[in-house]
C-alpha atoms as a PDB file:
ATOM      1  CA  UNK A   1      19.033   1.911   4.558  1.00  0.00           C
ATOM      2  CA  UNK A   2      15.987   0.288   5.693  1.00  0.00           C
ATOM      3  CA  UNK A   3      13.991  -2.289   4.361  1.00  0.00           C
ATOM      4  CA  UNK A   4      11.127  -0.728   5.027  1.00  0.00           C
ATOM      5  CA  UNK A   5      12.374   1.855   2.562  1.00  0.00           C
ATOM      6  CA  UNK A   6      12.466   0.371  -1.075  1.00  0.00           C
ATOM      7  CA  UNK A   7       9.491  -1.530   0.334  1.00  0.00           C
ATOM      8  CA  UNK A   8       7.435   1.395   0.402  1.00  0.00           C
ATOM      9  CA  UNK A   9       5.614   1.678  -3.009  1.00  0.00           C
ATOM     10  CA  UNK A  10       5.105  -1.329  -2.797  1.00  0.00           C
ATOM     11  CA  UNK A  11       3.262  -1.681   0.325  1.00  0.00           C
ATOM     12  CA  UNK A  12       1.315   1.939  -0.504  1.00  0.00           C
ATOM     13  CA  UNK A  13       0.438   0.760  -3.818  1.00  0.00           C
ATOM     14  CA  UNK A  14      -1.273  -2.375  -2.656  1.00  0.00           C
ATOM     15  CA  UNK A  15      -3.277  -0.229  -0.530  1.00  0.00           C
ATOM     16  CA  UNK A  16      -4.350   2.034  -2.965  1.00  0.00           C
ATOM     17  CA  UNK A  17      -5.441  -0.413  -4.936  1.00  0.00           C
ATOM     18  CA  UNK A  18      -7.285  -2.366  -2.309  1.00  0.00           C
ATOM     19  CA  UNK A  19     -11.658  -1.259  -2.487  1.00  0.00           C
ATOM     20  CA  UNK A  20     -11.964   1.506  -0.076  1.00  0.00           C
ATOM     21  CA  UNK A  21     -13.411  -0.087   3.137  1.00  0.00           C
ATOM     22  CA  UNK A  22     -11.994  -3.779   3.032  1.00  0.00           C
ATOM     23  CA  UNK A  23     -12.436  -5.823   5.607  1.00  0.00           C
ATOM     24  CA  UNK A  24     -10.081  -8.308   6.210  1.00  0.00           C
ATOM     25  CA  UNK A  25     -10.065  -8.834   9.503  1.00  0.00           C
ATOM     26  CA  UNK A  26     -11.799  -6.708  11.325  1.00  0.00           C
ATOM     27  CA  UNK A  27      -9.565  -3.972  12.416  1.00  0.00           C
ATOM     28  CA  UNK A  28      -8.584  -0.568  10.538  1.00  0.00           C
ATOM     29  CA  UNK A  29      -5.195  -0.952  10.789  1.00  0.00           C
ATOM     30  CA  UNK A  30      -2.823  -4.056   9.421  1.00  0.00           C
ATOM     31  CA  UNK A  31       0.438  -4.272  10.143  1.00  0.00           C
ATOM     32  CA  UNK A  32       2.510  -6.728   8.869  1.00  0.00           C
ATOM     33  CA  UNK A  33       6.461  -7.656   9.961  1.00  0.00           C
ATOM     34  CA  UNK A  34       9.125  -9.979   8.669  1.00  0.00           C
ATOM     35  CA  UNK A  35      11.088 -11.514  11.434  1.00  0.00           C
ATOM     36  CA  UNK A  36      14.175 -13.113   9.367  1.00  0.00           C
ATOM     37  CA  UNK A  37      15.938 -16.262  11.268  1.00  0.00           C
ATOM     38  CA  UNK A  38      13.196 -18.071  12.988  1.00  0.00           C
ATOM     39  CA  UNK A  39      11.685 -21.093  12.084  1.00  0.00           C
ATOM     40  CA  UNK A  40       8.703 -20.847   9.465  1.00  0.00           C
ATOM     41  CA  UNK A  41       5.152 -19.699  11.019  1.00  0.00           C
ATOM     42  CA  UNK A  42       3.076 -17.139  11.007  1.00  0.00           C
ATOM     43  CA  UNK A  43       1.976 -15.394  13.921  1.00  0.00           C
ATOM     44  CA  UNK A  44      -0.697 -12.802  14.805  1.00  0.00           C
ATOM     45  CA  UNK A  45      -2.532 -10.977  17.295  1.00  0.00           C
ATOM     46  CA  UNK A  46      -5.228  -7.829  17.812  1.00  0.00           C
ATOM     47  CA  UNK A  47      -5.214  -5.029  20.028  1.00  0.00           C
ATOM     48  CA  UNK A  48      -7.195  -1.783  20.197  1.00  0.00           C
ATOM     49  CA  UNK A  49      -8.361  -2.141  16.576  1.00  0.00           C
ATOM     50  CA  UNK A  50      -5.226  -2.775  15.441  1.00  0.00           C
ATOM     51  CA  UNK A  51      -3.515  -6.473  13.870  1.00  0.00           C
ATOM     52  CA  UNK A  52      -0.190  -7.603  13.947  1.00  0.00           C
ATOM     53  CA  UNK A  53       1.115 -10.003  11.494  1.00  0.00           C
ATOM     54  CA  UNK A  54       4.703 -11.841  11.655  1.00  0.00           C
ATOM     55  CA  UNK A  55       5.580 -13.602   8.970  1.00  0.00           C
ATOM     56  CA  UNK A  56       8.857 -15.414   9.836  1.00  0.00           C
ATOM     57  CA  UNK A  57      11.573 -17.278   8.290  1.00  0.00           C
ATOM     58  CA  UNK A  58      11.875 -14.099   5.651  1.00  0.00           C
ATOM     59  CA  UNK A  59      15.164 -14.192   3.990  1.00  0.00           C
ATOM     60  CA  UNK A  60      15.982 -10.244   4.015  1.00  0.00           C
ATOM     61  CA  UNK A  61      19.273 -10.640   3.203  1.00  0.00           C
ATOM     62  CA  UNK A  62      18.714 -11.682   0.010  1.00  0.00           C
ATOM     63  CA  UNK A  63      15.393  -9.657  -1.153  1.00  0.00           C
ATOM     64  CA  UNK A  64      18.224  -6.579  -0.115  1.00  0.00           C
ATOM     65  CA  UNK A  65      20.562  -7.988  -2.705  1.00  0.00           C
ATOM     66  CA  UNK A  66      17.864  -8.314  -5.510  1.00  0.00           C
ATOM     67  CA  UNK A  67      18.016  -5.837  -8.103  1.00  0.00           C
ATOM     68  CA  UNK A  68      15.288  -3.126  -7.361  1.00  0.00           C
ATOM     69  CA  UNK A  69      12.378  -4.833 -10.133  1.00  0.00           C
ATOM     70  CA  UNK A  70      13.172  -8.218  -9.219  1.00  0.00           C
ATOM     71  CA  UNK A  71      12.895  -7.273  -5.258  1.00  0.00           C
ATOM     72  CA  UNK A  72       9.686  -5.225  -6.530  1.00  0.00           C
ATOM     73  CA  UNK A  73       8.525  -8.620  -7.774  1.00  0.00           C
ATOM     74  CA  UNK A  74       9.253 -10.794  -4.940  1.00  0.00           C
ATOM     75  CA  UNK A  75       7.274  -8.341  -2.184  1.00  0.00           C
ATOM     76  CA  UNK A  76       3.667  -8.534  -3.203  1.00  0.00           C
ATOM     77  CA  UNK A  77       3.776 -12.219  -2.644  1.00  0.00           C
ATOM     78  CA  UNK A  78       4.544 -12.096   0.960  1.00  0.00           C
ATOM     79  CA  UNK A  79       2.020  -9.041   1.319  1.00  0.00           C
ATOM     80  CA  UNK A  80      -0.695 -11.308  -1.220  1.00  0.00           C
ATOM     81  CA  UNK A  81      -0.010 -14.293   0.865  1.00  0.00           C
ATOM     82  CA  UNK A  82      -0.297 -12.677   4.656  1.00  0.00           C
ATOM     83  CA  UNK A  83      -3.568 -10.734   4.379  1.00  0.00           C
ATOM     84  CA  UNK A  84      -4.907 -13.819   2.202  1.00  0.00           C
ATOM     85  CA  UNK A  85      -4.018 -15.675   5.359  1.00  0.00           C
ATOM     86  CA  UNK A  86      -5.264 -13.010   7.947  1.00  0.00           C
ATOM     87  CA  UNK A  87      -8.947 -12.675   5.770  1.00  0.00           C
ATOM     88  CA  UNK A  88      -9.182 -16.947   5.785  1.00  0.00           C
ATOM     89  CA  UNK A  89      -8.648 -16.727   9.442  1.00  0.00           C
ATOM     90  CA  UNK A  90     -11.717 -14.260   9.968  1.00  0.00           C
ATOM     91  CA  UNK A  91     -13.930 -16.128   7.334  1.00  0.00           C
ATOM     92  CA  UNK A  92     -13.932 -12.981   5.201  1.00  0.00           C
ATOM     93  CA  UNK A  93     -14.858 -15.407   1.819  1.00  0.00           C
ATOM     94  CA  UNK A  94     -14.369 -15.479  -1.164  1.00  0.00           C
ATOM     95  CA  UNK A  95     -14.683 -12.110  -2.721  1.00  0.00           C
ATOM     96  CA  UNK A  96     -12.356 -10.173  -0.174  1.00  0.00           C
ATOM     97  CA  UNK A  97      -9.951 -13.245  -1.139  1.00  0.00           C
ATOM     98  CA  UNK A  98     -10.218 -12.140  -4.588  1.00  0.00           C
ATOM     99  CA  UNK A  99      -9.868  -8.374  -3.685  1.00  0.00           C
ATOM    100  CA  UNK A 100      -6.657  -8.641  -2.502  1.00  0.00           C
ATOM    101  CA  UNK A 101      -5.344 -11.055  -5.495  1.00  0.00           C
ATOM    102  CA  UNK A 102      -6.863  -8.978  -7.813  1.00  0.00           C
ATOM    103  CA  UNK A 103      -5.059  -5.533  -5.947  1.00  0.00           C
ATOM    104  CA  UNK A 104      -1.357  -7.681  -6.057  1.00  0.00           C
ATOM    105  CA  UNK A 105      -2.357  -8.487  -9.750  1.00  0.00           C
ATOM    106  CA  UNK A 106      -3.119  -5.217 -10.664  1.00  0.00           C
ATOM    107  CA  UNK A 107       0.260  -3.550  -9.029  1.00  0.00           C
ATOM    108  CA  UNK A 108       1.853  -6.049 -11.082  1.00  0.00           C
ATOM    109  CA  UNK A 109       0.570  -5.169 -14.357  1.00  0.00           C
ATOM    110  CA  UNK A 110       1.722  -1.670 -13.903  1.00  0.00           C
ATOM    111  CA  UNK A 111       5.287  -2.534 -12.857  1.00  0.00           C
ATOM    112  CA  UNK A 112       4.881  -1.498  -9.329  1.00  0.00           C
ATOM    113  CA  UNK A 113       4.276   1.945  -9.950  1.00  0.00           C
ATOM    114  CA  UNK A 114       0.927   4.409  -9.431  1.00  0.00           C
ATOM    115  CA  UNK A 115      -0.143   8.023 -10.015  1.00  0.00           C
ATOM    116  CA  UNK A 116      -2.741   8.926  -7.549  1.00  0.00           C
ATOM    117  CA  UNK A 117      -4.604  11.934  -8.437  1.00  0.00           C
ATOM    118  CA  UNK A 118      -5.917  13.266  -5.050  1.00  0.00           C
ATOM    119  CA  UNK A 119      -9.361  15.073  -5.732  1.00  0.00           C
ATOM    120  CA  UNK A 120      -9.582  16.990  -2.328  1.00  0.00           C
ATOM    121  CA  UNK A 121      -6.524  18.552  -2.841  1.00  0.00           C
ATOM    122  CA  UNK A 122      -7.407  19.810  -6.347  1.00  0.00           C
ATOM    123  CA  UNK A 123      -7.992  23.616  -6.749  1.00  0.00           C
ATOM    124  CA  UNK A 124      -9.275  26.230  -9.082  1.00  0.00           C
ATOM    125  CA  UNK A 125      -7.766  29.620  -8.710  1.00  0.00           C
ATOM    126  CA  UNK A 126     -10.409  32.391  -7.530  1.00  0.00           C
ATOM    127  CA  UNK A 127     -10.294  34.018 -10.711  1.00  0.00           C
ATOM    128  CA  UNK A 128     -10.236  30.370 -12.587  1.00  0.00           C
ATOM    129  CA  UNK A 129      -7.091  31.282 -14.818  1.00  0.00           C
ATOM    130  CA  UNK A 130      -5.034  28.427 -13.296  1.00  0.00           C
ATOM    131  CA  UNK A 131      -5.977  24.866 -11.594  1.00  0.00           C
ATOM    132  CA  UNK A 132      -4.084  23.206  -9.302  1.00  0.00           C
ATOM    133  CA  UNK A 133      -3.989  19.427  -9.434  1.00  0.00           C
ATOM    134  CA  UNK A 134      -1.648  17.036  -6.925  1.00  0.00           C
ATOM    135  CA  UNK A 135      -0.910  13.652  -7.458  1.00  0.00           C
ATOM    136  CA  UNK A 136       1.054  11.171  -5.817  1.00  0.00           C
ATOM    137  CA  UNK A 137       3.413   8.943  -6.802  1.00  0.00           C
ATOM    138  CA  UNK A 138       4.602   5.504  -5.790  1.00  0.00           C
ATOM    139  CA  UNK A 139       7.409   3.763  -7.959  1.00  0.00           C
ATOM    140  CA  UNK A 140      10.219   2.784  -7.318  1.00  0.00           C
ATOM    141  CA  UNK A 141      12.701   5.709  -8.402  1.00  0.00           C
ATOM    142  CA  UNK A 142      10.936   8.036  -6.101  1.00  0.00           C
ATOM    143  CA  UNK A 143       9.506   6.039  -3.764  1.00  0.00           C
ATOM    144  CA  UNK A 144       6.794   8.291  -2.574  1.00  0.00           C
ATOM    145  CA  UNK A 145       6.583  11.964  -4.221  1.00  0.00           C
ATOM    146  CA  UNK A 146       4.158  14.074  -4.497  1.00  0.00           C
ATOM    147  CA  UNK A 147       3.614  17.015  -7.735  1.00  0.00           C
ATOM    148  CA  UNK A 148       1.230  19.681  -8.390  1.00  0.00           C
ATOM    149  CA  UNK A 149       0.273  20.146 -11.990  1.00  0.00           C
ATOM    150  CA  UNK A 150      -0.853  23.578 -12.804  1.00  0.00           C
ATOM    151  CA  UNK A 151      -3.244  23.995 -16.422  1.00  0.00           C
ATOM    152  CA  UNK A 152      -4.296  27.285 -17.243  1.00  0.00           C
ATOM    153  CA  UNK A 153      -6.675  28.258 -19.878  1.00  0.00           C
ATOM    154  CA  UNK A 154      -4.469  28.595 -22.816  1.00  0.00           C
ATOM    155  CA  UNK A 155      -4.679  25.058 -23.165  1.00  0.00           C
ATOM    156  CA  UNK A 156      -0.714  24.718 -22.741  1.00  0.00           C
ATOM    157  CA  UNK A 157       0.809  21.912 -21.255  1.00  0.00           C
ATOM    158  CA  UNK A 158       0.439  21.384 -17.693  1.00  0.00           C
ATOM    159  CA  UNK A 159       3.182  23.243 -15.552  1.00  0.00           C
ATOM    160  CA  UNK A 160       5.103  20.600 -13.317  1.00  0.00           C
ATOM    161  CA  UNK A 161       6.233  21.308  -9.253  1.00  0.00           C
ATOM    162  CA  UNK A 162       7.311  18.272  -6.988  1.00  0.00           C
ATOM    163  CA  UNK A 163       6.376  19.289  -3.550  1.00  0.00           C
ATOM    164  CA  UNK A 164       8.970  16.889  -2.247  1.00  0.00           C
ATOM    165  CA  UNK A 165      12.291  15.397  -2.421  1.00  0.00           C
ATOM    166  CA  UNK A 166      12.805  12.660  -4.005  1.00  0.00           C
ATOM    167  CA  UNK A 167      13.588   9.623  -3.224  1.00  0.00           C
ATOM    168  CA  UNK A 168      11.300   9.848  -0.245  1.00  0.00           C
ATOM    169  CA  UNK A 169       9.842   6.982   1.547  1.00  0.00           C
ATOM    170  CA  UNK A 170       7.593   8.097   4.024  1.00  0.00           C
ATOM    171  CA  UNK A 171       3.293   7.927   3.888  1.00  0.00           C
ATOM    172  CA  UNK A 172       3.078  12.064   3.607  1.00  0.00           C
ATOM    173  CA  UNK A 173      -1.396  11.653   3.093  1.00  0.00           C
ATOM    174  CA  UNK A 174      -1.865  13.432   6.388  1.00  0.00           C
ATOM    175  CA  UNK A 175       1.124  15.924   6.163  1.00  0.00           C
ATOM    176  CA  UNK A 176      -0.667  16.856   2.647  1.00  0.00           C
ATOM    177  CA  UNK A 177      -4.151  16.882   4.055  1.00  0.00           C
ATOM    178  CA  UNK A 178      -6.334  19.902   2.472  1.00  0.00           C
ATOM    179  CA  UNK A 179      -5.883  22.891   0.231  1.00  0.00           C
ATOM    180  CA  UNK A 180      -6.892  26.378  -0.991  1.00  0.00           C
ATOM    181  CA  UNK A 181      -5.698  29.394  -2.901  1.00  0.00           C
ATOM    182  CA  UNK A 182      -4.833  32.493  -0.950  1.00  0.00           C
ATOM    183  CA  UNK A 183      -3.575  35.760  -1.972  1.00  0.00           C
ATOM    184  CA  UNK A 184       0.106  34.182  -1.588  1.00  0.00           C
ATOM    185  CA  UNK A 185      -0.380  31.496  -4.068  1.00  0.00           C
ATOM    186  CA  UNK A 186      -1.839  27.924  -3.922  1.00  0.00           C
ATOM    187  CA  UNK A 187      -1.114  26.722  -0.287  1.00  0.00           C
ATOM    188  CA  UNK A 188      -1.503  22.728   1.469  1.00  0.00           C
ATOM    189  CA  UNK A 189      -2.055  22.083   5.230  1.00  0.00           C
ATOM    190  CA  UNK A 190      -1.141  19.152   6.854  1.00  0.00           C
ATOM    191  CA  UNK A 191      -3.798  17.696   9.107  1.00  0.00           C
ATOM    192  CA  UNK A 192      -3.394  20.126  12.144  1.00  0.00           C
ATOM    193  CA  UNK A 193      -3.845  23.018  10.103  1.00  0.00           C
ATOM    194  CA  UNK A 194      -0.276  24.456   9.421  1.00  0.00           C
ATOM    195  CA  UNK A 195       1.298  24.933   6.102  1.00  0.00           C
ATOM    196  CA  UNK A 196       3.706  22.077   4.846  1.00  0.00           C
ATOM    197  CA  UNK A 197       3.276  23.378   0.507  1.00  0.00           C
ATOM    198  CA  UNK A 198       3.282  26.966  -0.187  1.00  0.00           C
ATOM    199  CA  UNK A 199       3.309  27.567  -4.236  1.00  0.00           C
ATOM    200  CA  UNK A 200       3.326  31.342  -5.339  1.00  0.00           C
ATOM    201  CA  UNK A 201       0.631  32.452  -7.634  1.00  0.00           C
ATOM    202  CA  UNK A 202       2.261  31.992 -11.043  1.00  0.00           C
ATOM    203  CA  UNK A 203       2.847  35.508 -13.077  1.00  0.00           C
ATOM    204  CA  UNK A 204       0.340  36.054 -15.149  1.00  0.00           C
END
């Protein structure tokens, strides 16, 4: 299995916690790899809006061999400490310092794991006798898996479908990208337009 794998949650969740529009150092896409085996340093370099950050002398072997909370544990440092790094480089300051300690922190407190309610995605029926609400969610049982919760009007409680498998460990935002009810059912496009969810219109 890859690393990259029960890294996942982790990665996503400090991103979702991060304030929407961070700068750290200037480019809209971070990506940061550990090269295990080298000696210890810390390299990195921009291209077409893009950064690249190696953190080396990462012992892989053995954050593999933790048990999955204590590995959960042990990640957020090297993610805390390399965009910490990358933001002191580009004299972000203080408070974007603080925005990324305080993200860690926060992913922390909640044992690594998020529900993300996804507002565009949330639908009302036509005829309003059923809402539609998706939420994703990063832990690390499931990795990444997304639900829909359906509420009606009787007030009952909230009708559960997982739109994917799980364990999953893939970024699926753009293959869940927009929604609407059709005569079908309740119905999600990805971000070229086709259909990746199709959920028939409960009875009733």
């Amino acid at each position: 299995m890859p690393f990259r794998w029960p890294a996942h949650h982790v990665r996503e969740g400090v991103v979702a916690l991060l304030p929407k529009g961070l700068d750290i150092d200037g480019c809209s896409k971070i990506r940061i790899t550990c090269a295990p085996g080298r000696a210890p340093s810390r390299e990195h370099w921009q291209a077409l809006g893009a950064s690249e950050y190696v953190v080396e002398n990462v012992d892989l072997g053995r954050l593999r061999a933790l048990p999955p909370r204590a590995r959960d544990t042990a990640l957020p440092a090297v993610l805390e400490d390399a965009l910490v790094d990358l933001a002191g480089r580009h004299n972000r300051g203080a408070a974007v310092e603080a925005a990324i300690r305080g993200a860690c922190a926060t992913l922390r407190h909640r044992d690594f794991g998020l529900e993300l309610p996804v507002p565009r995605l949330a639908r009302s029926s036509p005829d309003r006798a059923v809402r539609a609400r998706v939420v994703r969610c990063l832990n690390r049982e499931v990795g990444e898996a997304w639900r829909i919760e359906l509420t009606s009007r009787s007030g009952a409680a909230p009708e559960v479908r997982w739109m994917t498998e799980r364990p999953n460990h893939l970024d699926l935002r753009d293959v869940f990208a927009s929604s609407e009810w059709s005569d079908r059912g309740f119905v999600v496009r990805n971000r070229l337009g086709r259909i990746s969810y199709e959920l028939a219109r409960p009875a009733g």
